[in-house]
PDB file of N, CA and C in Angstrom:
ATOM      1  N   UNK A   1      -8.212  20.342 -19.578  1.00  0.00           N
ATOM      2  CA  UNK A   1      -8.122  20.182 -18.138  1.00  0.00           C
ATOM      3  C   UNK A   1      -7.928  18.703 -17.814  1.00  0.00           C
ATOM      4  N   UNK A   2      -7.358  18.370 -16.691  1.00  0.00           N
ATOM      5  CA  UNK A   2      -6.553  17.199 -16.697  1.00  0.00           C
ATOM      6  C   UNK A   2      -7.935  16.221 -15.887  1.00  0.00           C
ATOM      7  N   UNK A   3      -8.151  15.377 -15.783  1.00  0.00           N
ATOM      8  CA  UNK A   3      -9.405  14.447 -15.093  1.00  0.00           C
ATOM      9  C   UNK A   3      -9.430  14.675 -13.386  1.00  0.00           C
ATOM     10  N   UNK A   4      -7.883  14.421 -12.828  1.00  0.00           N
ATOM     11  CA  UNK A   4      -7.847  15.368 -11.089  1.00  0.00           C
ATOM     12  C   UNK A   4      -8.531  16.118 -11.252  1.00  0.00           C
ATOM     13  N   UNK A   5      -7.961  17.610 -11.864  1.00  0.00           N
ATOM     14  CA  UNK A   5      -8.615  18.354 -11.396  1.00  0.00           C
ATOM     15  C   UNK A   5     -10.317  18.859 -11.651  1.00  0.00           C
ATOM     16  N   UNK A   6     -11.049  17.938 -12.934  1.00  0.00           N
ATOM     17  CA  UNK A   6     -12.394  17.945 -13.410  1.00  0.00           C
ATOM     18  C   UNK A   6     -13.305  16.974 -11.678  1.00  0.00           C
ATOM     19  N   UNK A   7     -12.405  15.754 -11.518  1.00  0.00           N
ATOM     20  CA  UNK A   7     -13.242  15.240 -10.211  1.00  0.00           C
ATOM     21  C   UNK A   7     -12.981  16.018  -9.007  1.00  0.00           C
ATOM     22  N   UNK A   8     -12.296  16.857  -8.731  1.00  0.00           N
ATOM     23  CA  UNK A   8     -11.870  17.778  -7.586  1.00  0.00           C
ATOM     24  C   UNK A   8     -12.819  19.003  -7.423  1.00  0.00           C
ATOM     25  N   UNK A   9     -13.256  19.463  -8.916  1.00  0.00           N
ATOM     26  CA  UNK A   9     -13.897  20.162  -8.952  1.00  0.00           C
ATOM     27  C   UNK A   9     -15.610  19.718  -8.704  1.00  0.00           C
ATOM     28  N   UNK A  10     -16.163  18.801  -9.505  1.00  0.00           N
ATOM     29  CA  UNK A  10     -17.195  18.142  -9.286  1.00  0.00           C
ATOM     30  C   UNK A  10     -17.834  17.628  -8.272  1.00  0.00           C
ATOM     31  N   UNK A  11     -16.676  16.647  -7.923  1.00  0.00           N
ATOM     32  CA  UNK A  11     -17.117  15.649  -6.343  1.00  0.00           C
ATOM     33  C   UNK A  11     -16.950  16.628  -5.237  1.00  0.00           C
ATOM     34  N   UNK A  12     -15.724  17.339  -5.137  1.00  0.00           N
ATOM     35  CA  UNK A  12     -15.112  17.496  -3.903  1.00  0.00           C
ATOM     36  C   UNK A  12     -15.997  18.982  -3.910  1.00  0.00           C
ATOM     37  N   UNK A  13     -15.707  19.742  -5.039  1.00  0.00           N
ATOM     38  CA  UNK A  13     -16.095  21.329  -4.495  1.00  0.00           C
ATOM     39  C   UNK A  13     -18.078  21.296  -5.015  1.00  0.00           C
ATOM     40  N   UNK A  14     -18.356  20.273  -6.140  1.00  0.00           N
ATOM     41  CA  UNK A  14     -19.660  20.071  -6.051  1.00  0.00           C
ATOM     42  C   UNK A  14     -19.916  21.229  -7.161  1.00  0.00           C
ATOM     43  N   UNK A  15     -18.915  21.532  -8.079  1.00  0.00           N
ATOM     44  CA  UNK A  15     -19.255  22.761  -9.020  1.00  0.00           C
ATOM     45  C   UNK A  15     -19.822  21.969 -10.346  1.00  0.00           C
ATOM     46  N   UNK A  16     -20.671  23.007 -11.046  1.00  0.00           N
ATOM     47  CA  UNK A  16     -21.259  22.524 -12.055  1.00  0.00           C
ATOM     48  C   UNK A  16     -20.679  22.125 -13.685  1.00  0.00           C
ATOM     49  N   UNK A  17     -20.400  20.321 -13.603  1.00  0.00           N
ATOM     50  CA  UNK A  17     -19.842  20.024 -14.854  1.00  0.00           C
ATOM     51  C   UNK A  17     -19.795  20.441 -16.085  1.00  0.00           C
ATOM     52  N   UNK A  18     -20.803  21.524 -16.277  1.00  0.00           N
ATOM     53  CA  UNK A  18     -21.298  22.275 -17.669  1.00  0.00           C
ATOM     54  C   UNK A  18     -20.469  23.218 -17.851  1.00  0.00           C
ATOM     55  N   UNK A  19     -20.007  23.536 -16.640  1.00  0.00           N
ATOM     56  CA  UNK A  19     -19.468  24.868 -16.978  1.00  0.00           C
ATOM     57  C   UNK A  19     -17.709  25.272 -16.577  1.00  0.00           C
ATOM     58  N   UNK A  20     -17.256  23.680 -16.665  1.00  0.00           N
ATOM     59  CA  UNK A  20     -15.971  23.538 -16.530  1.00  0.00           C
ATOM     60  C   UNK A  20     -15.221  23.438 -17.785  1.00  0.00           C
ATOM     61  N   UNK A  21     -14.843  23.967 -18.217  1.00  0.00           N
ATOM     62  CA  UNK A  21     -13.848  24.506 -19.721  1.00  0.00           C
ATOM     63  C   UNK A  21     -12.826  25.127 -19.411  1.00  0.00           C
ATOM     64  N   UNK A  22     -11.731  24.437 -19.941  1.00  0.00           N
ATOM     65  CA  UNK A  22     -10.378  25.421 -20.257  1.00  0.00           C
ATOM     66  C   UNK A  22     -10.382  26.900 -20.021  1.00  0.00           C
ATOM     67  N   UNK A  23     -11.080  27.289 -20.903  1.00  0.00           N
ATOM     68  CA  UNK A  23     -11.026  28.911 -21.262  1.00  0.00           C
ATOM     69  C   UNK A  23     -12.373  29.354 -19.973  1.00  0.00           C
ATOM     70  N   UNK A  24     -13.108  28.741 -19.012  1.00  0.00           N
ATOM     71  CA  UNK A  24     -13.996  29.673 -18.342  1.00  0.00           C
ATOM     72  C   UNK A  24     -13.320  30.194 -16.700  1.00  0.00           C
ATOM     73  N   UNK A  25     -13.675  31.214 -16.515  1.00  0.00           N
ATOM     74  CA  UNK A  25     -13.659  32.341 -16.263  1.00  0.00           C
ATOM     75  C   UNK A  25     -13.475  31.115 -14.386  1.00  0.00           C
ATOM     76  N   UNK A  26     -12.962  31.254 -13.277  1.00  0.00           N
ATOM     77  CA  UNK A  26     -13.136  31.046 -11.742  1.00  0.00           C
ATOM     78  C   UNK A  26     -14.608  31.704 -11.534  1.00  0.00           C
ATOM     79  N   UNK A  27     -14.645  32.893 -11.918  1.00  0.00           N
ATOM     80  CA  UNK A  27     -16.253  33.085 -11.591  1.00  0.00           C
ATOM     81  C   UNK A  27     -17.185  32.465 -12.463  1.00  0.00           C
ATOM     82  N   UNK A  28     -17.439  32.146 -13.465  1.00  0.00           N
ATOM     83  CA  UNK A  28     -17.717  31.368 -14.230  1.00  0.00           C
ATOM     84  C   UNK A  28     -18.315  29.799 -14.265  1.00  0.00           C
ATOM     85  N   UNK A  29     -17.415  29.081 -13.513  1.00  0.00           N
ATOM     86  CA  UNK A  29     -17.025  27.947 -13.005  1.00  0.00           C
ATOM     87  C   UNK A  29     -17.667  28.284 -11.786  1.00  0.00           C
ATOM     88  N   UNK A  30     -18.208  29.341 -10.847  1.00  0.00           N
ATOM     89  CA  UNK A  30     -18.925  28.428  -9.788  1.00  0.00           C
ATOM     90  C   UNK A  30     -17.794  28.950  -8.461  1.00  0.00           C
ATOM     91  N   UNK A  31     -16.875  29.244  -8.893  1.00  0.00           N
ATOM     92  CA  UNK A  31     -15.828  29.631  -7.852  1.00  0.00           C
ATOM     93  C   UNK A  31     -16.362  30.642  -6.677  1.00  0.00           C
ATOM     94  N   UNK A  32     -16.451  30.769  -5.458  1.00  0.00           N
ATOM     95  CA  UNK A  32     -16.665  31.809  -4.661  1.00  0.00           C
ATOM     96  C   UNK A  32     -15.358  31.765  -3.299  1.00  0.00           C
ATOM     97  N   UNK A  33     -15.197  32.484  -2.780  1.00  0.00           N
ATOM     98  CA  UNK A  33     -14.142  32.382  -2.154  1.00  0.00           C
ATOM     99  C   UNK A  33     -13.740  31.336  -0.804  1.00  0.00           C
ATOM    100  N   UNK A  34     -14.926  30.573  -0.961  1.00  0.00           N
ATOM    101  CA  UNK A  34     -14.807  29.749   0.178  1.00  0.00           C
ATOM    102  C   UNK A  34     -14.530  28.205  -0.511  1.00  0.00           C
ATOM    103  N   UNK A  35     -14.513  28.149  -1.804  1.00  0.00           N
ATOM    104  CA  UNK A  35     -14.230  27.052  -2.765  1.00  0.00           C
ATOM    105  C   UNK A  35     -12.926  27.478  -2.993  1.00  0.00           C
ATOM    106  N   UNK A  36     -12.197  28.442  -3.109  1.00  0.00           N
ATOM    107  CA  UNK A  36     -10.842  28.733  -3.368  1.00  0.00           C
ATOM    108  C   UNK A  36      -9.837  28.330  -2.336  1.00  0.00           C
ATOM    109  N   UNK A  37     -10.556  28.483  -1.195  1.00  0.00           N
ATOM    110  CA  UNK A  37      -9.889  27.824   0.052  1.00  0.00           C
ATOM    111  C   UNK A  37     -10.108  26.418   0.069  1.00  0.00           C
ATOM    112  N   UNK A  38     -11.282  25.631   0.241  1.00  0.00           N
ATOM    113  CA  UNK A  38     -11.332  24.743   0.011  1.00  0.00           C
ATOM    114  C   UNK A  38     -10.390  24.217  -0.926  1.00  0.00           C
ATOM    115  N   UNK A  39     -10.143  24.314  -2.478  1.00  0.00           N
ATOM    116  CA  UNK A  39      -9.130  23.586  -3.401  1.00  0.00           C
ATOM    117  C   UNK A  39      -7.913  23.980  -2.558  1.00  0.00           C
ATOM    118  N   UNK A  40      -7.861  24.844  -2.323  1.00  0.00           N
ATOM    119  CA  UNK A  40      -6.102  25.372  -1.893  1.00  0.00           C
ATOM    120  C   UNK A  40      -5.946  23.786  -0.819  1.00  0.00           C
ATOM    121  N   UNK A  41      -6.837  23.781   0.459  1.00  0.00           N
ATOM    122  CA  UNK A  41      -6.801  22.595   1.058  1.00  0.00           C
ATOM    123  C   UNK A  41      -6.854  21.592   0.441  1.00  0.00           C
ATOM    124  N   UNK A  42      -7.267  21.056  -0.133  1.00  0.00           N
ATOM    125  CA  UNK A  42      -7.537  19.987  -0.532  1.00  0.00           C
ATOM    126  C   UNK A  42      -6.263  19.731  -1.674  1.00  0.00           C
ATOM    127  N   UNK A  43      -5.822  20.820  -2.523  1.00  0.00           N
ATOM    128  CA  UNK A  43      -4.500  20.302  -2.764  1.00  0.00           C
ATOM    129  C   UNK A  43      -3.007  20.003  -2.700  1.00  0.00           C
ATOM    130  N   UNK A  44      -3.389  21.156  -0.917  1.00  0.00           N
ATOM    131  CA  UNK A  44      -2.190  20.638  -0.023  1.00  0.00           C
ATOM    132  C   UNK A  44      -2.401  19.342   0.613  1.00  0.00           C
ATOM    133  N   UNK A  45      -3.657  18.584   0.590  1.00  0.00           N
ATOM    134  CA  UNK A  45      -3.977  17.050   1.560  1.00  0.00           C
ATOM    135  C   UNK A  45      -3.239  16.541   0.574  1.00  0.00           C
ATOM    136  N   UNK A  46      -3.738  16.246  -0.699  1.00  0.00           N
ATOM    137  CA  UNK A  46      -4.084  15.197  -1.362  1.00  0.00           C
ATOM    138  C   UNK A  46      -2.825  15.126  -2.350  1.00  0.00           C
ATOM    139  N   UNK A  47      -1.947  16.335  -2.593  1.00  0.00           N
ATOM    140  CA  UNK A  47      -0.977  16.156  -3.312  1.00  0.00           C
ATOM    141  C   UNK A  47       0.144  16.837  -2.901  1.00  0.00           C
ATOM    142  N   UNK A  48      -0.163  17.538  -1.667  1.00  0.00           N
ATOM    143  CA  UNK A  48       1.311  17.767  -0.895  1.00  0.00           C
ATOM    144  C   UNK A  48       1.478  19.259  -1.852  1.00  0.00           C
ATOM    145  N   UNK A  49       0.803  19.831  -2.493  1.00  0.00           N
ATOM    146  CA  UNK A  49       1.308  21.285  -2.931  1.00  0.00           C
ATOM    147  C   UNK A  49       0.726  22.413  -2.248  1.00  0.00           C
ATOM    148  N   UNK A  50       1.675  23.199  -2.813  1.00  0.00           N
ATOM    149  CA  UNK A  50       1.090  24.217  -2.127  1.00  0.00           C
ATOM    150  C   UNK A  50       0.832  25.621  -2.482  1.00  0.00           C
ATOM    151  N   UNK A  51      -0.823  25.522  -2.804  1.00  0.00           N
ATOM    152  CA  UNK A  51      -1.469  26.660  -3.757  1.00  0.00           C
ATOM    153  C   UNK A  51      -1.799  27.627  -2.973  1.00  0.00           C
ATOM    154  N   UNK A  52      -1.610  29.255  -2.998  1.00  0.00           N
ATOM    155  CA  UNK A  52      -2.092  29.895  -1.815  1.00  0.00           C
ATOM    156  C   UNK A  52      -3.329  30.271  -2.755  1.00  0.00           C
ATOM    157  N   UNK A  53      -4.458  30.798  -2.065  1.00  0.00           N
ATOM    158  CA  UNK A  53      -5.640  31.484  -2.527  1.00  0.00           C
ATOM    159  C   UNK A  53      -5.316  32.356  -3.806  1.00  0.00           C
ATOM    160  N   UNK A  54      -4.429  33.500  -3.078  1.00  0.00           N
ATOM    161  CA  UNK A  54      -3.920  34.251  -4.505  1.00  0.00           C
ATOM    162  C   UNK A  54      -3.266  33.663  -5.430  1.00  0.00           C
ATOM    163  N   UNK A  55      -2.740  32.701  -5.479  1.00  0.00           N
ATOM    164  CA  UNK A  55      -2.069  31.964  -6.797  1.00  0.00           C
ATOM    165  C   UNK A  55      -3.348  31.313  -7.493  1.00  0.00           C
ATOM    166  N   UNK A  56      -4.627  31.102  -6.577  1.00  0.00           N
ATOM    167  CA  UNK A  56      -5.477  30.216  -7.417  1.00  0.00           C
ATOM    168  C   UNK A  56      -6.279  31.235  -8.105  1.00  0.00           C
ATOM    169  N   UNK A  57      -6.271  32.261  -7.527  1.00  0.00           N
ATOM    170  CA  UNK A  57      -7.163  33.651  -8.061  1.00  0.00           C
ATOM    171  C   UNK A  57      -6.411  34.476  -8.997  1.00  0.00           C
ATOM    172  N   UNK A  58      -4.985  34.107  -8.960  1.00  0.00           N
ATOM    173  CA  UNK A  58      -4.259  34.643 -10.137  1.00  0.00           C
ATOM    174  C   UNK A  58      -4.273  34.056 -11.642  1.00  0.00           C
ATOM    175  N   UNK A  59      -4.699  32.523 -10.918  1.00  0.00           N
ATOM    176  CA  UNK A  59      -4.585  32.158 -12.707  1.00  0.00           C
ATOM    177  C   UNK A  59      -6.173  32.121 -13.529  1.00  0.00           C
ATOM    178  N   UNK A  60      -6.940  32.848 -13.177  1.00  0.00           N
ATOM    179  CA  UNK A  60      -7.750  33.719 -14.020  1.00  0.00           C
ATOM    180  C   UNK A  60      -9.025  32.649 -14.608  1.00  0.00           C
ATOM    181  N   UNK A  61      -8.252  31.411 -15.361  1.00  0.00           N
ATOM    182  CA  UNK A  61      -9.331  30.169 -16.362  1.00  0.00           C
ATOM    183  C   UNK A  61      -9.006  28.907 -15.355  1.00  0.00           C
ATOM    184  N   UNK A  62      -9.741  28.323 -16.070  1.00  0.00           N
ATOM    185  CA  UNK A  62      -9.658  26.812 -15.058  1.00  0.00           C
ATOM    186  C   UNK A  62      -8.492  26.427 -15.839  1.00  0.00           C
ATOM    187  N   UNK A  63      -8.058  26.566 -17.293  1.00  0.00           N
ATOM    188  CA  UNK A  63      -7.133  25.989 -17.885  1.00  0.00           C
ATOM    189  C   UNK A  63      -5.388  26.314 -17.516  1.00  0.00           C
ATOM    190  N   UNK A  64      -5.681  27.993 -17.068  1.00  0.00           N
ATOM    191  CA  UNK A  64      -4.653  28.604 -16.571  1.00  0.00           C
ATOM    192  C   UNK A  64      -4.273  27.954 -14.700  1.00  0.00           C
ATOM    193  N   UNK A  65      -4.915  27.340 -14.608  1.00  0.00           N
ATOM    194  CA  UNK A  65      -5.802  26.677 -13.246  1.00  0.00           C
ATOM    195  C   UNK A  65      -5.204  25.231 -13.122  1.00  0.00           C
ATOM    196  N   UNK A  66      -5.063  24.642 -14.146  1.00  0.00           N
ATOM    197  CA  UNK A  66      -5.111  23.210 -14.355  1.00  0.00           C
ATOM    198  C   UNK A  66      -3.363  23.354 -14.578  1.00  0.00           C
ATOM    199  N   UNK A  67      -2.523  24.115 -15.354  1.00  0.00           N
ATOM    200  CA  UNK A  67      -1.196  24.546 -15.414  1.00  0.00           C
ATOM    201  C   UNK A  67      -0.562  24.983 -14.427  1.00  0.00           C
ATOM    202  N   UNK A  68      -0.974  25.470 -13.476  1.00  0.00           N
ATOM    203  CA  UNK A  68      -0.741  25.446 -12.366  1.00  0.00           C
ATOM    204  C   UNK A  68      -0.444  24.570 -11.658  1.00  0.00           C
ATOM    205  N   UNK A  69      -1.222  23.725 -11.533  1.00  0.00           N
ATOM    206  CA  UNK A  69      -1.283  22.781 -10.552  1.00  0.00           C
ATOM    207  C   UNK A  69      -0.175  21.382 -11.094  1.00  0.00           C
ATOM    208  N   UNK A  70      -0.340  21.591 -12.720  1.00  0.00           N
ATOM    209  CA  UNK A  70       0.812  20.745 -12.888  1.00  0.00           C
ATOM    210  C   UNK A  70       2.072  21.244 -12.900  1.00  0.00           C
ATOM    211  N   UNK A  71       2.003  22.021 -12.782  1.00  0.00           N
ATOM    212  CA  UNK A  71       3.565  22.813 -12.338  1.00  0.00           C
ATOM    213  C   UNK A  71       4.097  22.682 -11.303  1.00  0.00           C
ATOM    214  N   UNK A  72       3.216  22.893  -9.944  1.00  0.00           N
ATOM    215  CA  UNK A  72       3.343  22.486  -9.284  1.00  0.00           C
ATOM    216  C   UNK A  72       3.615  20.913  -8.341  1.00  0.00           C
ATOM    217  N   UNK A  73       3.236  20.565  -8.483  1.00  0.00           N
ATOM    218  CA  UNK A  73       3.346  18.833  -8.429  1.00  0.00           C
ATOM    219  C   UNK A  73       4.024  17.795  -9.302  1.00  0.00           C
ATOM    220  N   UNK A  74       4.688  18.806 -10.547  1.00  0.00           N
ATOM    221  CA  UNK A  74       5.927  18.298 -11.141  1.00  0.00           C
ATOM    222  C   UNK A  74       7.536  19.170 -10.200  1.00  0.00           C
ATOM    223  N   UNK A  75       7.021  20.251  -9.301  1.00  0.00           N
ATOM    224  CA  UNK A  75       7.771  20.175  -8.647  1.00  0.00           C
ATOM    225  C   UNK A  75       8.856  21.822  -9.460  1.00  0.00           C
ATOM    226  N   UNK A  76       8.032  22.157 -10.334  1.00  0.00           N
ATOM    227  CA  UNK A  76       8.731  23.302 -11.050  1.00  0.00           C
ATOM    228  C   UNK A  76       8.326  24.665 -10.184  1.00  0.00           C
TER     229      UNK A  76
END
């Protein structure tokens, strides 16, 4: 997972550093549906993309999570 999205998760959504891994689970990680909105915002502010809820709930791991987002913001 790339360091953005480890402090995005930490600072901004306040989720627990222990349990941020590649391979764990959105529920796992602390995710509830009002943090899914939250990132979705926060990574249309801060990097101009644009994640809908279901795209963030589609990619399943934080790692599948983290590929995303660079996909996005490379513009693919």
């Amino acid at each position: 997972m790339t360091g953005d999205l480890v402090h995005i998760l930490t600072d901004d959504l306040k989720l627990p550093a222990e349990r941020l891994t590649d391979d764990a689970s959105l529920d796992h990680a602390g995710f509830d549906s009002l943090a899914v909105v939250e990132l979705s915002v926060l990574l249309t502010d801060r990097y101009g993309i644009d994640i809908s809820d279901s795209d963030i709930k589609d990619a399943t791991t934080l790692g599948r999570l983290d590929l995303l987002i660079i996909s996005k913001r490379s513009g693919r």
